[in-house]
PDB file of N, CA and C in Angstrom:
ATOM      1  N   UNK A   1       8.311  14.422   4.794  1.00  0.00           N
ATOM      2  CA  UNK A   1       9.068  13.853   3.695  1.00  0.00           C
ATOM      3  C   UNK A   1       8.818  12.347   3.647  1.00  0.00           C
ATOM      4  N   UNK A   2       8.808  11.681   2.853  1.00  0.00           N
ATOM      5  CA  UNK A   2       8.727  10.345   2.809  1.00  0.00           C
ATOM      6  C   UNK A   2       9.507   9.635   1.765  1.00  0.00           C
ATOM      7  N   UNK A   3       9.511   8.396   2.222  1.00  0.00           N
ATOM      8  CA  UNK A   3      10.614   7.345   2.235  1.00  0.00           C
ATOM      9  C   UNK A   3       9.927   6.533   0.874  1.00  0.00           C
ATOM     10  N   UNK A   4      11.049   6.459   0.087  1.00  0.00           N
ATOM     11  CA  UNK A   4      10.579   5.358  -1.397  1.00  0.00           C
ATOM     12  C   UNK A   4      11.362   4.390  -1.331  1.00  0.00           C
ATOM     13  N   UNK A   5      11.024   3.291  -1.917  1.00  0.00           N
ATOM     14  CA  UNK A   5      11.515   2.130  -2.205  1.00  0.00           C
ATOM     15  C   UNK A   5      11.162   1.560  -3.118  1.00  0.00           C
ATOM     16  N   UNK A   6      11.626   0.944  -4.290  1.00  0.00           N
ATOM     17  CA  UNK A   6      11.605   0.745  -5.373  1.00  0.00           C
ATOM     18  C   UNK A   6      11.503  -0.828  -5.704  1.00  0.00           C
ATOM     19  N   UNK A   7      10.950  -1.827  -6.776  1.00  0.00           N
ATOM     20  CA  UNK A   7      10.694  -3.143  -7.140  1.00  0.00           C
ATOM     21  C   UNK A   7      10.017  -3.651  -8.184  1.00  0.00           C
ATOM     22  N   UNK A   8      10.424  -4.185  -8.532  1.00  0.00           N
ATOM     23  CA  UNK A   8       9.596  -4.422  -9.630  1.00  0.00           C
ATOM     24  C   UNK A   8       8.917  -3.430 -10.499  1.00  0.00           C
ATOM     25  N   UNK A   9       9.533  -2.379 -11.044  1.00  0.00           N
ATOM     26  CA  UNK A   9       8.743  -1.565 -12.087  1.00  0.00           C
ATOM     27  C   UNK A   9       7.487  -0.502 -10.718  1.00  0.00           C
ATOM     28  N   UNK A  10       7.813  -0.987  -9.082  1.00  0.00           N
ATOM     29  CA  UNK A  10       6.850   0.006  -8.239  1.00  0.00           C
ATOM     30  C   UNK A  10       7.849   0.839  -7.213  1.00  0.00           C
ATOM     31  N   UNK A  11       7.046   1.619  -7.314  1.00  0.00           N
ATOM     32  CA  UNK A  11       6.946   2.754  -6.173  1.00  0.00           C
ATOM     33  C   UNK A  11       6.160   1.988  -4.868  1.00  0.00           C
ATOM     34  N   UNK A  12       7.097   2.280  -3.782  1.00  0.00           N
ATOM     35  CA  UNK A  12       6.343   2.486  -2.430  1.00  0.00           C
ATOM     36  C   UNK A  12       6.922   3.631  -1.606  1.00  0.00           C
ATOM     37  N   UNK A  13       5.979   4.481  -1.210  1.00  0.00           N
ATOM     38  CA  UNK A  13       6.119   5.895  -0.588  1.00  0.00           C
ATOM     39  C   UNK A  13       5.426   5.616   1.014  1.00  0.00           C
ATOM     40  N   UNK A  14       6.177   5.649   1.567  1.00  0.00           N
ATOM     41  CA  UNK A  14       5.817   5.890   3.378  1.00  0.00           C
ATOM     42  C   UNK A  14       5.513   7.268   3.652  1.00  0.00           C
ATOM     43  N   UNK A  15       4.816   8.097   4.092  1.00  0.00           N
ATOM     44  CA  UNK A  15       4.753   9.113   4.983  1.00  0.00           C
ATOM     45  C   UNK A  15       3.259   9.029   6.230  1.00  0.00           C
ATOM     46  N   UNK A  16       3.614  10.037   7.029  1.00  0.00           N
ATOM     47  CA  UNK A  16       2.411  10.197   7.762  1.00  0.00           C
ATOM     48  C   UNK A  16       1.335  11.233   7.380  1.00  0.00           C
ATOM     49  N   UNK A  17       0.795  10.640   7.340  1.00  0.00           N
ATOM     50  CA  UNK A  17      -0.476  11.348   7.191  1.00  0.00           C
ATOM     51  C   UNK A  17      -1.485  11.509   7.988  1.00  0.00           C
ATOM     52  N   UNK A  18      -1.983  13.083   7.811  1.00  0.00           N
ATOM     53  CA  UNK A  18      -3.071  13.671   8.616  1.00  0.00           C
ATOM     54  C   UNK A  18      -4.543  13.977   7.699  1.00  0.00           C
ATOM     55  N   UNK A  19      -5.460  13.049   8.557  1.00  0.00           N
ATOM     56  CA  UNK A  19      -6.789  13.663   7.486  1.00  0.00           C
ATOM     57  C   UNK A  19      -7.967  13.659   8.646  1.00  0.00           C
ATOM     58  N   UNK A  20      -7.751  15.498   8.685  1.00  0.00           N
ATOM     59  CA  UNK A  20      -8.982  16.092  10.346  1.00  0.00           C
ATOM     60  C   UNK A  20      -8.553  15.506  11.749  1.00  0.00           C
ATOM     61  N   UNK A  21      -8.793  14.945  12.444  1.00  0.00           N
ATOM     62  CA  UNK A  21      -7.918  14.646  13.767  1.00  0.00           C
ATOM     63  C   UNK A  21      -7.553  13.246  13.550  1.00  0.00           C
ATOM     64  N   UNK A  22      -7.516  12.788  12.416  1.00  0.00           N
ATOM     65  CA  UNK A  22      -7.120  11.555  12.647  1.00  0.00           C
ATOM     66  C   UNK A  22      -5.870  11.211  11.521  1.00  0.00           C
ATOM     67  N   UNK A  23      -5.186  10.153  11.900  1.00  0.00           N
ATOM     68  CA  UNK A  23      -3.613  10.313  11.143  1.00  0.00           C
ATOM     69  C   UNK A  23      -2.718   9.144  11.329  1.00  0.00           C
ATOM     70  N   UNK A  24      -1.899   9.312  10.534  1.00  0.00           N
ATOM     71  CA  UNK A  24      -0.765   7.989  10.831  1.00  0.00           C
ATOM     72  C   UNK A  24       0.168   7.622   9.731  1.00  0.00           C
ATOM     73  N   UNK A  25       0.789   6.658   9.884  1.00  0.00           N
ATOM     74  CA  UNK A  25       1.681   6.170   8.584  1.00  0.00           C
ATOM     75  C   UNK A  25       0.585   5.333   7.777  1.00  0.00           C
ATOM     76  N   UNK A  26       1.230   5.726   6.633  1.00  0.00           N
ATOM     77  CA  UNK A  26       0.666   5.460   5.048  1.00  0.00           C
ATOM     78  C   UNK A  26       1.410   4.759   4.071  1.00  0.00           C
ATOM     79  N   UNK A  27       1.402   3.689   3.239  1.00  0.00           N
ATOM     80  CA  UNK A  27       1.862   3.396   2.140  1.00  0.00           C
ATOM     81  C   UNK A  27       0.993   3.520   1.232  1.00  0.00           C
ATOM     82  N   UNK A  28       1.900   4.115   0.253  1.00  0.00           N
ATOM     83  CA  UNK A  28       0.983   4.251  -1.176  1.00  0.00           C
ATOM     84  C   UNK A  28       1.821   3.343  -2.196  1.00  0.00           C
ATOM     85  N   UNK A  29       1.011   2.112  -3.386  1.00  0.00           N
ATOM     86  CA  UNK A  29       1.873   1.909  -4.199  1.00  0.00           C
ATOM     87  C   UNK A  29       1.464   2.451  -5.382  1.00  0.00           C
ATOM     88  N   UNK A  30       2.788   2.752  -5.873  1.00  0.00           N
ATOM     89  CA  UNK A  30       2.581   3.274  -7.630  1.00  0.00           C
ATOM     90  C   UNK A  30       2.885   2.552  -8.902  1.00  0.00           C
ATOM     91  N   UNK A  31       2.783   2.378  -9.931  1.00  0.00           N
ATOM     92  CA  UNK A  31       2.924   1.717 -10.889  1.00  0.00           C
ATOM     93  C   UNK A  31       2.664   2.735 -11.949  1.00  0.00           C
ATOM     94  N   UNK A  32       3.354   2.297 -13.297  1.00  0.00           N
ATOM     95  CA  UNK A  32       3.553   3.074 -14.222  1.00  0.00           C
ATOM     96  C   UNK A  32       2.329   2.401 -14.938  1.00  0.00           C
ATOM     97  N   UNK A  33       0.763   3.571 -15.536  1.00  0.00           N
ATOM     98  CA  UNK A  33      -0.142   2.759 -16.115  1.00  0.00           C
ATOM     99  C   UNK A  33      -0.577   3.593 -17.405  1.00  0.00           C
ATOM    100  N   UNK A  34      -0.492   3.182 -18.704  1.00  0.00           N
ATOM    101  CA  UNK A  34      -0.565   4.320 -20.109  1.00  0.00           C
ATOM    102  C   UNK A  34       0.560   5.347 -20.128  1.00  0.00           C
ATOM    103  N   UNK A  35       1.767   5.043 -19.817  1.00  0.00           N
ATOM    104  CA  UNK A  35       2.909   6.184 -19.704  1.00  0.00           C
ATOM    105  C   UNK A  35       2.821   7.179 -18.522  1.00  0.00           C
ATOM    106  N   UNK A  36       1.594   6.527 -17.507  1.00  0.00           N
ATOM    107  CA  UNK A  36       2.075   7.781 -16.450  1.00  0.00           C
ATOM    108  C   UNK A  36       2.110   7.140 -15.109  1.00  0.00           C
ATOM    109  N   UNK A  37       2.030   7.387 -14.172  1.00  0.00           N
ATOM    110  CA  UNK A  37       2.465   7.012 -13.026  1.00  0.00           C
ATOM    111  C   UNK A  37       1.249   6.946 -12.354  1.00  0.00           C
ATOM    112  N   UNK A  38       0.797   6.023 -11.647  1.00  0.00           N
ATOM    113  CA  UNK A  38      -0.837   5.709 -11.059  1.00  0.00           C
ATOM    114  C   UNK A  38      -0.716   4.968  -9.862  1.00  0.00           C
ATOM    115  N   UNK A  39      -1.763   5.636  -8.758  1.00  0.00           N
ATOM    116  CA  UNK A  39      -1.193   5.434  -7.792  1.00  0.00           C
ATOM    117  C   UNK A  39      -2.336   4.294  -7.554  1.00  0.00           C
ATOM    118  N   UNK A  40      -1.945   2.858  -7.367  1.00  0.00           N
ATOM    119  CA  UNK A  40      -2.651   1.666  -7.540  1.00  0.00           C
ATOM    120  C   UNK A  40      -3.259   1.152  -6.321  1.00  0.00           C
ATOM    121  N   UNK A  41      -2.874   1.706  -5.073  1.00  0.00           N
ATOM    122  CA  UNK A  41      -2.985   0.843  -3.696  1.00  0.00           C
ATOM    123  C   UNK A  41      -2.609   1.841  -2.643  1.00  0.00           C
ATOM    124  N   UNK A  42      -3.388   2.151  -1.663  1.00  0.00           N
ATOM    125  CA  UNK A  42      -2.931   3.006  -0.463  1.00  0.00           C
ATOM    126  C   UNK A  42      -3.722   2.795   0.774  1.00  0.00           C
ATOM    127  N   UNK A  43      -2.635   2.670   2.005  1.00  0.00           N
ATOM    128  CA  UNK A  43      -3.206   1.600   3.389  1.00  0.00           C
ATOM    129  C   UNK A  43      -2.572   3.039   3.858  1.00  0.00           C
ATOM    130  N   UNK A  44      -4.001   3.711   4.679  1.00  0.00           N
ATOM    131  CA  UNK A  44      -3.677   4.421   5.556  1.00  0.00           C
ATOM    132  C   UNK A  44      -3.938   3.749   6.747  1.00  0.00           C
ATOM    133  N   UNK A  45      -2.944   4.211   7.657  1.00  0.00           N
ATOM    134  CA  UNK A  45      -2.588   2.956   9.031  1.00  0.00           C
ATOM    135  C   UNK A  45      -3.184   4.663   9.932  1.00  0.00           C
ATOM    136  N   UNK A  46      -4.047   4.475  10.258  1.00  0.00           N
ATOM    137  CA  UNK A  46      -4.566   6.221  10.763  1.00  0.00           C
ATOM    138  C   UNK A  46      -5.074   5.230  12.386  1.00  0.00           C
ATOM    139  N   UNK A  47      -4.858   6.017  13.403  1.00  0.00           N
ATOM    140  CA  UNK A  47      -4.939   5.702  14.865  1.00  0.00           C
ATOM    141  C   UNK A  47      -6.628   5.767  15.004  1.00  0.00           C
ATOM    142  N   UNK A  48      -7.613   6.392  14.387  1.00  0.00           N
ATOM    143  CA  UNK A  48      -9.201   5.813  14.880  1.00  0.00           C
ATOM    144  C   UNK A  48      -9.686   5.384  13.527  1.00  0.00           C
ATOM    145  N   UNK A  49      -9.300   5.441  12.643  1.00  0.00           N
ATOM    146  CA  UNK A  49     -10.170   4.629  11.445  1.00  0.00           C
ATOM    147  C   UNK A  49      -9.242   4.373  10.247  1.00  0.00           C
ATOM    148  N   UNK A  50      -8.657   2.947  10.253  1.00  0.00           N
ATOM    149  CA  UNK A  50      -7.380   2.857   9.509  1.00  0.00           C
ATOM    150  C   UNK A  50      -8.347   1.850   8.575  1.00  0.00           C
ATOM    151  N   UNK A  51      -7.711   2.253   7.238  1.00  0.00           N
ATOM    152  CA  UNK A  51      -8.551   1.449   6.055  1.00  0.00           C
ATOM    153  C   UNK A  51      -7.073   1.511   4.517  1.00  0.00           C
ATOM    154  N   UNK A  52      -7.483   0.883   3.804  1.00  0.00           N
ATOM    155  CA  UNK A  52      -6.884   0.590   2.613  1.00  0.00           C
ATOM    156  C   UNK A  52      -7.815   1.092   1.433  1.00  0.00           C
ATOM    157  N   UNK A  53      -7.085   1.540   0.323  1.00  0.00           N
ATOM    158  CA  UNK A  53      -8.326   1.681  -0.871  1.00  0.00           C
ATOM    159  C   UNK A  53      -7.287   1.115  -1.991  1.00  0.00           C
ATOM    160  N   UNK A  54      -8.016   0.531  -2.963  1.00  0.00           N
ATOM    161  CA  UNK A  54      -7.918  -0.048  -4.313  1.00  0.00           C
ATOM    162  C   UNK A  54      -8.221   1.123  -5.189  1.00  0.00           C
ATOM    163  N   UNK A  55      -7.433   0.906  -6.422  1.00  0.00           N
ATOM    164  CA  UNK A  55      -7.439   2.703  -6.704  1.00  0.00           C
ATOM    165  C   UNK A  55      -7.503   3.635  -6.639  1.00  0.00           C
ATOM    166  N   UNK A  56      -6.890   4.452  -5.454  1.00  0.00           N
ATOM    167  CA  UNK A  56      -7.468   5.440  -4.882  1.00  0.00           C
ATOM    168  C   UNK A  56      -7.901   6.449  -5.764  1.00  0.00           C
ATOM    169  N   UNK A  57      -7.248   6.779  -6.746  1.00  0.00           N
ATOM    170  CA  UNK A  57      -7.244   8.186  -8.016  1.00  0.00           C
ATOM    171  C   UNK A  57      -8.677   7.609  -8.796  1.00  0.00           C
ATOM    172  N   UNK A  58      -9.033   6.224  -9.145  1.00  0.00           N
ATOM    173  CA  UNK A  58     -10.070   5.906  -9.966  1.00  0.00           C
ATOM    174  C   UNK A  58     -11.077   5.697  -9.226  1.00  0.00           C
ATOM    175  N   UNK A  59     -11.779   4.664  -8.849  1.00  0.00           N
ATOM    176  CA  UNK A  59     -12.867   4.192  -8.792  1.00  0.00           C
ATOM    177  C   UNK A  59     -12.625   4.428  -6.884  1.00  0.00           C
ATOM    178  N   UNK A  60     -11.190   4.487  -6.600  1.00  0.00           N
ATOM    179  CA  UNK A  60     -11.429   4.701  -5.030  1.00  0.00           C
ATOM    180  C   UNK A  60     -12.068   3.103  -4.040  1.00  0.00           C
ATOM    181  N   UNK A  61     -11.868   2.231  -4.397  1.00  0.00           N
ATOM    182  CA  UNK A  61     -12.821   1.216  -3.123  1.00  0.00           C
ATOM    183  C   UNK A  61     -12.050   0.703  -2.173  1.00  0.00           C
ATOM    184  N   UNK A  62     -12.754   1.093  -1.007  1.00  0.00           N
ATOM    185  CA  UNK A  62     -11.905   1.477   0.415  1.00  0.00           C
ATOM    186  C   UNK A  62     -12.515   0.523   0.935  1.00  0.00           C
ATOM    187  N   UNK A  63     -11.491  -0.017   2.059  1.00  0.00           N
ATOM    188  CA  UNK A  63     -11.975  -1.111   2.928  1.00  0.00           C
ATOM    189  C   UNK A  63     -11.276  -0.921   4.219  1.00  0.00           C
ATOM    190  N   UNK A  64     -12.170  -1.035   5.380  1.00  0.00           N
ATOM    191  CA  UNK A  64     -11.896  -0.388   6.526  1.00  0.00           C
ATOM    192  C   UNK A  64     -10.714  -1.916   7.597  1.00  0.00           C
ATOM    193  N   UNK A  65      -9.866  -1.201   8.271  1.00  0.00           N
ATOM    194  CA  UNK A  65      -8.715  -2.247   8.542  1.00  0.00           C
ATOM    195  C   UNK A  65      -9.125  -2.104  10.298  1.00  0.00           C
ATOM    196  N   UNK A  66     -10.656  -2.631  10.971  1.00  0.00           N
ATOM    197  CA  UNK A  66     -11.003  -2.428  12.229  1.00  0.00           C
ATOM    198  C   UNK A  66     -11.688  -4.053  12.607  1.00  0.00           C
ATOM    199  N   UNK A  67     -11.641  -4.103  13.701  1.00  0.00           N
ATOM    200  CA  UNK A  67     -12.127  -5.326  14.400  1.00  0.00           C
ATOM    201  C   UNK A  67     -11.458  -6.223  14.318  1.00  0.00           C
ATOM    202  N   UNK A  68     -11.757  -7.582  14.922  1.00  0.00           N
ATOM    203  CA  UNK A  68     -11.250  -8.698  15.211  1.00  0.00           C
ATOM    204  C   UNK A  68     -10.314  -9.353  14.191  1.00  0.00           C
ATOM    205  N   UNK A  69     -10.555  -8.918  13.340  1.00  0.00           N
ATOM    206  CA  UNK A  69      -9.843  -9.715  11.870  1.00  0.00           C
ATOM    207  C   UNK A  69      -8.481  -8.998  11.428  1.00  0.00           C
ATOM    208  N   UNK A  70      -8.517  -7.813  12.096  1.00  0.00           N
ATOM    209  CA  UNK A  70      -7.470  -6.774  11.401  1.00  0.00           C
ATOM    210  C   UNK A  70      -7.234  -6.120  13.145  1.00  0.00           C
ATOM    211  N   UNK A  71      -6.884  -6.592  13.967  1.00  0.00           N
ATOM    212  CA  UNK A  71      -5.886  -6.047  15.476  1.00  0.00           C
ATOM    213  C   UNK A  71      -5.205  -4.638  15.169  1.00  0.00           C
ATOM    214  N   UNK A  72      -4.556  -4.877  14.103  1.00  0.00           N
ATOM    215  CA  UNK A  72      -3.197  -3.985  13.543  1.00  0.00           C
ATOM    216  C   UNK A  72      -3.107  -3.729  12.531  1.00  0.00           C
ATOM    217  N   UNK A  73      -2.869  -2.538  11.722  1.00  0.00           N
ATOM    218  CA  UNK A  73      -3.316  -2.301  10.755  1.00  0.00           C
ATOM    219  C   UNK A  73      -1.767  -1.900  10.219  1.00  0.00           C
ATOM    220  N   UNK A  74      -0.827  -2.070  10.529  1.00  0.00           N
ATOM    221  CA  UNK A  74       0.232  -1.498   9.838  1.00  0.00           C
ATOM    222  C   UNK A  74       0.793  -3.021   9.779  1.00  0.00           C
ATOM    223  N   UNK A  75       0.587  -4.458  10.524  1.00  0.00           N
ATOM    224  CA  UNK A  75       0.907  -5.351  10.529  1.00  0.00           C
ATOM    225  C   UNK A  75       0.424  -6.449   8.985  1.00  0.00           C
ATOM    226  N   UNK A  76      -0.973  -5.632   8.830  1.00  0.00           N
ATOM    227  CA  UNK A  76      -1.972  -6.158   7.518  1.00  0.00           C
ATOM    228  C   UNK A  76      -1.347  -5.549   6.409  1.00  0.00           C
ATOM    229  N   UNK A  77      -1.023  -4.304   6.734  1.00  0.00           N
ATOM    230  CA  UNK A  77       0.004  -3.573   5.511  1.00  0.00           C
ATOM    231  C   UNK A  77       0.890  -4.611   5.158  1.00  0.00           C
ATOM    232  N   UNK A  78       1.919  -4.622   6.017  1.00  0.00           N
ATOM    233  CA  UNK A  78       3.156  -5.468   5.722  1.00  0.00           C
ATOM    234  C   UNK A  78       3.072  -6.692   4.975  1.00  0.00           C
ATOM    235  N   UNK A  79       2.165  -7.550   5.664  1.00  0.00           N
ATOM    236  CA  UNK A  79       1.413  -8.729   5.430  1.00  0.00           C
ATOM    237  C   UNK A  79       1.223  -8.974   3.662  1.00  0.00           C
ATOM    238  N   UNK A  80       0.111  -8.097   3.508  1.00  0.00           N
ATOM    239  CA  UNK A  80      -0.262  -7.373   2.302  1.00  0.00           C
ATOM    240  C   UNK A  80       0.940  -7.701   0.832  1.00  0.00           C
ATOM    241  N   UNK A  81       1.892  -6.567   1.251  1.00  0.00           N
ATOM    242  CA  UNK A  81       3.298  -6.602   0.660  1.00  0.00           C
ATOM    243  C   UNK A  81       3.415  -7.595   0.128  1.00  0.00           C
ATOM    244  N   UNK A  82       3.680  -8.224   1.662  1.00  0.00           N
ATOM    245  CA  UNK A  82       4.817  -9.794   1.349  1.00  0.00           C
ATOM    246  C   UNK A  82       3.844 -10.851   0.494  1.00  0.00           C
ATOM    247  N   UNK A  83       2.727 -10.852   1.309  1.00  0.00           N
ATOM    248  CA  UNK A  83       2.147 -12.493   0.781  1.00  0.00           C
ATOM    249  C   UNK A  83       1.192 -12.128  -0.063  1.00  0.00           C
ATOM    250  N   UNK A  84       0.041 -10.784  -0.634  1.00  0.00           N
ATOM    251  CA  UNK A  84      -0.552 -10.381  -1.186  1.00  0.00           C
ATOM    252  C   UNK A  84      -1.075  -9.857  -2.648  1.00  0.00           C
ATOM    253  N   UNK A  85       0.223  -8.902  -2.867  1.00  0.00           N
ATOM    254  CA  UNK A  85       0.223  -7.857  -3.556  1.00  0.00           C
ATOM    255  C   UNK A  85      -0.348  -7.866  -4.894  1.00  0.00           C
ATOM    256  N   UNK A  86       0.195  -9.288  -5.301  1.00  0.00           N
ATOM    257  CA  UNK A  86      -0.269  -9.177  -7.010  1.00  0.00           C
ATOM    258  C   UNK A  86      -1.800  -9.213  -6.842  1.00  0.00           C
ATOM    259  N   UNK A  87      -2.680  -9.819  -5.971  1.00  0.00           N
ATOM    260  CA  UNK A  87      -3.942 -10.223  -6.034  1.00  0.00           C
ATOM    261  C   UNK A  87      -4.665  -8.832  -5.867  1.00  0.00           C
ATOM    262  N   UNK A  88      -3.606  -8.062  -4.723  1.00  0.00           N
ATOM    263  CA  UNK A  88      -4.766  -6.804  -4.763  1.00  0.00           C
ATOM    264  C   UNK A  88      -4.337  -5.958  -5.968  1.00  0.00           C
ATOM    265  N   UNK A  89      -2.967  -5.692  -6.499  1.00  0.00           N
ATOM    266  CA  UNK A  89      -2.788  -5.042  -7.734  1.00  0.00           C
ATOM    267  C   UNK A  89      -3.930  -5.657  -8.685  1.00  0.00           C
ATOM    268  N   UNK A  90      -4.431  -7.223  -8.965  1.00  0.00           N
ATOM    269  CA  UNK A  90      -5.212  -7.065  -9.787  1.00  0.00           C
ATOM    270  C   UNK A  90      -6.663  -6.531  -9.457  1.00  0.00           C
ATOM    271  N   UNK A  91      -7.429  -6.582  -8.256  1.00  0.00           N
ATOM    272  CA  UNK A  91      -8.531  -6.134  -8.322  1.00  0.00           C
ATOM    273  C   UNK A  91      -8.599  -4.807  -8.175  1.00  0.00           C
ATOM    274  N   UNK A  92      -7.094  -4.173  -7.556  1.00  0.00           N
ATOM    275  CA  UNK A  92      -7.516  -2.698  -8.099  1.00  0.00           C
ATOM    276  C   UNK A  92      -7.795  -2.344  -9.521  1.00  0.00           C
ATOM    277  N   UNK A  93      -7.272  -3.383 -10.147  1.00  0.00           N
ATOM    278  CA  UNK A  93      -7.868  -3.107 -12.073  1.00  0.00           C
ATOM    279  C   UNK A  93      -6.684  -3.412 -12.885  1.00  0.00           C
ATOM    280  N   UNK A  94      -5.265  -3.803 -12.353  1.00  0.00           N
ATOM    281  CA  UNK A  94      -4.083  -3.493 -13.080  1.00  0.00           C
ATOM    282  C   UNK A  94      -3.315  -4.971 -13.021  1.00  0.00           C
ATOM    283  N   UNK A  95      -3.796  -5.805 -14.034  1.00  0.00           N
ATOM    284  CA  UNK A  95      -3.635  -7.270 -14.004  1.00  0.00           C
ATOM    285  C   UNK A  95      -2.490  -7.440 -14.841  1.00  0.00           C
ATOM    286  N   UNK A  96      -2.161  -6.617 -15.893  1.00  0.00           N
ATOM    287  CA  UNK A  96      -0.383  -6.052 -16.560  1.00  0.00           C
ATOM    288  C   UNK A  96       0.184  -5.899 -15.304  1.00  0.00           C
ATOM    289  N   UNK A  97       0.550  -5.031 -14.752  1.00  0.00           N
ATOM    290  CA  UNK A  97       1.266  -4.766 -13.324  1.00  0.00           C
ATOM    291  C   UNK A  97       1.512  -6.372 -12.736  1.00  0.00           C
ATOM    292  N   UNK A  98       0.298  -6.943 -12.250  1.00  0.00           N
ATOM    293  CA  UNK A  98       0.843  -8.238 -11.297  1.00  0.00           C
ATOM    294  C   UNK A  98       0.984  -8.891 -12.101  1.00  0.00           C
ATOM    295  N   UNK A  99       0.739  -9.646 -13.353  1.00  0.00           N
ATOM    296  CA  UNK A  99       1.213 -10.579 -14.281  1.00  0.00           C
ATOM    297  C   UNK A  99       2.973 -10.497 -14.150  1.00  0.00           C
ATOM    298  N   UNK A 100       3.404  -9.504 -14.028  1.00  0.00           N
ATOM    299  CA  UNK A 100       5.262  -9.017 -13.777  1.00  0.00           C
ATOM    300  C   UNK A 100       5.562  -8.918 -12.993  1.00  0.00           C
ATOM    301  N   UNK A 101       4.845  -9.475 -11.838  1.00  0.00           N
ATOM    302  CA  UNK A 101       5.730  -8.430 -10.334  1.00  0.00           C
ATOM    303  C   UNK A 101       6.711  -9.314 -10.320  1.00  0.00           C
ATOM    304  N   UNK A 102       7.745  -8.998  -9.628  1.00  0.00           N
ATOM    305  CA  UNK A 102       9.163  -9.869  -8.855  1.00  0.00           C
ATOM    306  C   UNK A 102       8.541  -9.648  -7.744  1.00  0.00           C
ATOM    307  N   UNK A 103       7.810 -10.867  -7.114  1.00  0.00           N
ATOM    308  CA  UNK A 103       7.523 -10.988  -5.726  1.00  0.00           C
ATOM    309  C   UNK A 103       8.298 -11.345  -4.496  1.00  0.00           C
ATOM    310  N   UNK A 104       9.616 -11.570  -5.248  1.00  0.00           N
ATOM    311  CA  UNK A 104      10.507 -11.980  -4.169  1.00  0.00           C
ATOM    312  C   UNK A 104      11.247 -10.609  -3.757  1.00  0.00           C
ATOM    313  N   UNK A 105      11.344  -9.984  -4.659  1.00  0.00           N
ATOM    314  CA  UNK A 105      11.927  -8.737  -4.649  1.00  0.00           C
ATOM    315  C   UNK A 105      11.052  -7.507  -4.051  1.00  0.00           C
ATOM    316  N   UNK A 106       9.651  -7.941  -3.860  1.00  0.00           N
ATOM    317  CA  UNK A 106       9.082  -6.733  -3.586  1.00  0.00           C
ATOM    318  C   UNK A 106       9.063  -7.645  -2.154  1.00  0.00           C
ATOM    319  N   UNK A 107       8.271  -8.824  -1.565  1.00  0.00           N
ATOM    320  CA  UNK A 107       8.664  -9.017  -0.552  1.00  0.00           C
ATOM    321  C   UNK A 107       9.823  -8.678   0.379  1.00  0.00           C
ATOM    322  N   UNK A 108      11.133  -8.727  -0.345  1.00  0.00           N
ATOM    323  CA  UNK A 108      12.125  -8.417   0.553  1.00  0.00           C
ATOM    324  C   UNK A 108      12.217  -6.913   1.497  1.00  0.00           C
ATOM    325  N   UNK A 109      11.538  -5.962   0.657  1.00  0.00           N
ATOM    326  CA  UNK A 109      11.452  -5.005   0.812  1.00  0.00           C
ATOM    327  C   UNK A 109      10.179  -4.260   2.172  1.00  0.00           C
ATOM    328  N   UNK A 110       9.720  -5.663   2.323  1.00  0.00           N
ATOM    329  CA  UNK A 110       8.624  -5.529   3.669  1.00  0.00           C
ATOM    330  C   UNK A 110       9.617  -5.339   5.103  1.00  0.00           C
ATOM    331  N   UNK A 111      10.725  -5.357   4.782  1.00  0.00           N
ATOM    332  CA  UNK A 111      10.836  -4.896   6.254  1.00  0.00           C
ATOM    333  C   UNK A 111      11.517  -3.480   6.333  1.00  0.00           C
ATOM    334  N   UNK A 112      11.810  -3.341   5.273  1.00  0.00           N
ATOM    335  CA  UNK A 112      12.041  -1.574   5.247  1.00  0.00           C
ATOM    336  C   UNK A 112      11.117  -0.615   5.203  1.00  0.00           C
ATOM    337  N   UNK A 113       9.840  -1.362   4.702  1.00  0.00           N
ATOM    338  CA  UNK A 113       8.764  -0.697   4.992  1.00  0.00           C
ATOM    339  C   UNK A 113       8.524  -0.324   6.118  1.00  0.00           C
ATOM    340  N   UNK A 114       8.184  -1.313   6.705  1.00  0.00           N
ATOM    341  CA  UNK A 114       7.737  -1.826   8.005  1.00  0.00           C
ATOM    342  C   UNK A 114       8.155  -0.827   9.025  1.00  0.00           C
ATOM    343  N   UNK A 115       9.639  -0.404   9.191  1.00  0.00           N
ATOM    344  CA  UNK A 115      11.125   0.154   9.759  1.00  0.00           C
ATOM    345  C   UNK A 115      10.304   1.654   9.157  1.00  0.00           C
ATOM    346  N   UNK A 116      10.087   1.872   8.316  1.00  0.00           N
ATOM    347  CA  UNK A 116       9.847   3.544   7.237  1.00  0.00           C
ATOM    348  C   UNK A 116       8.663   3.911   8.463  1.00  0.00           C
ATOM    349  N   UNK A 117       7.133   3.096   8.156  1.00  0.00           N
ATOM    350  CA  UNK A 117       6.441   3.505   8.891  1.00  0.00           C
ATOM    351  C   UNK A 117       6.308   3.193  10.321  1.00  0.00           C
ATOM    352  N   UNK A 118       7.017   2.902  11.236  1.00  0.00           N
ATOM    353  CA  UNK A 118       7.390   2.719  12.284  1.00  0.00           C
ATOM    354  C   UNK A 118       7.507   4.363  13.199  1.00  0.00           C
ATOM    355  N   UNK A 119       8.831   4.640  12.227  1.00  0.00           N
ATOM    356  CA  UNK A 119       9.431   5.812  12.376  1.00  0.00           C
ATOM    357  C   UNK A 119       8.207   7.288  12.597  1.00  0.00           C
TER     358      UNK A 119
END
């Protein structure tokens, strides 16, 4: 089952996820895009190959969250959230979306995240 939290016109959904032996906590964000619901951003925090993708449903471009630059990958999530979000909402393609975010409001919400995928 997983955990939502709501901001600015988004969805954020926590669960764990399993994909073949490898797995972990996940945030996905959603945004409402042409009247439907599109899932804009998703950081799988997976224990041997943890990565993020920029549209996952469209164009899909994944970027791997390993080595020196990225220690922790549920820490880059959070990170992400707080100090990030509109920049990657726009290069996933959805520059309406971050032109509006309440960033203070979706920031606040990084530590319930944080607490969601912990769990």
């Amino acid at each position: 089952m997983a955990d939502v939290f709501e901001a600015s016109g988004l969805e954020f959904e926590v669960e764990q996820r399993v994909f073949g032996d490898d797995g972990g906590p996940a945030l996905m964000v959603f945004g409402e895009v042409d009247g439907a619901r599109r899932q804009l951003l998703r950081f799988d925090c997976f224990r041997k190959a943890p990565h993020y993708h920029h549209d996952p449903d469209g164009r899909n471009d994944v970027h791997n969250l390993t080595g020196k630059s990225v220690p922790e990958s549920v820490a880059f999530t959070i990170a992400a959230v707080r100090d990030r979000l509109p920049e990657m909402i726009r290069t996933a393609g959805y520059d309406g979306l971050a032109e509006g975010l309440d960033e203070p409001a979706v920031a606040a919400l990084a530590q319930q995240i944080e607490t969601a995928m912990a769990a």
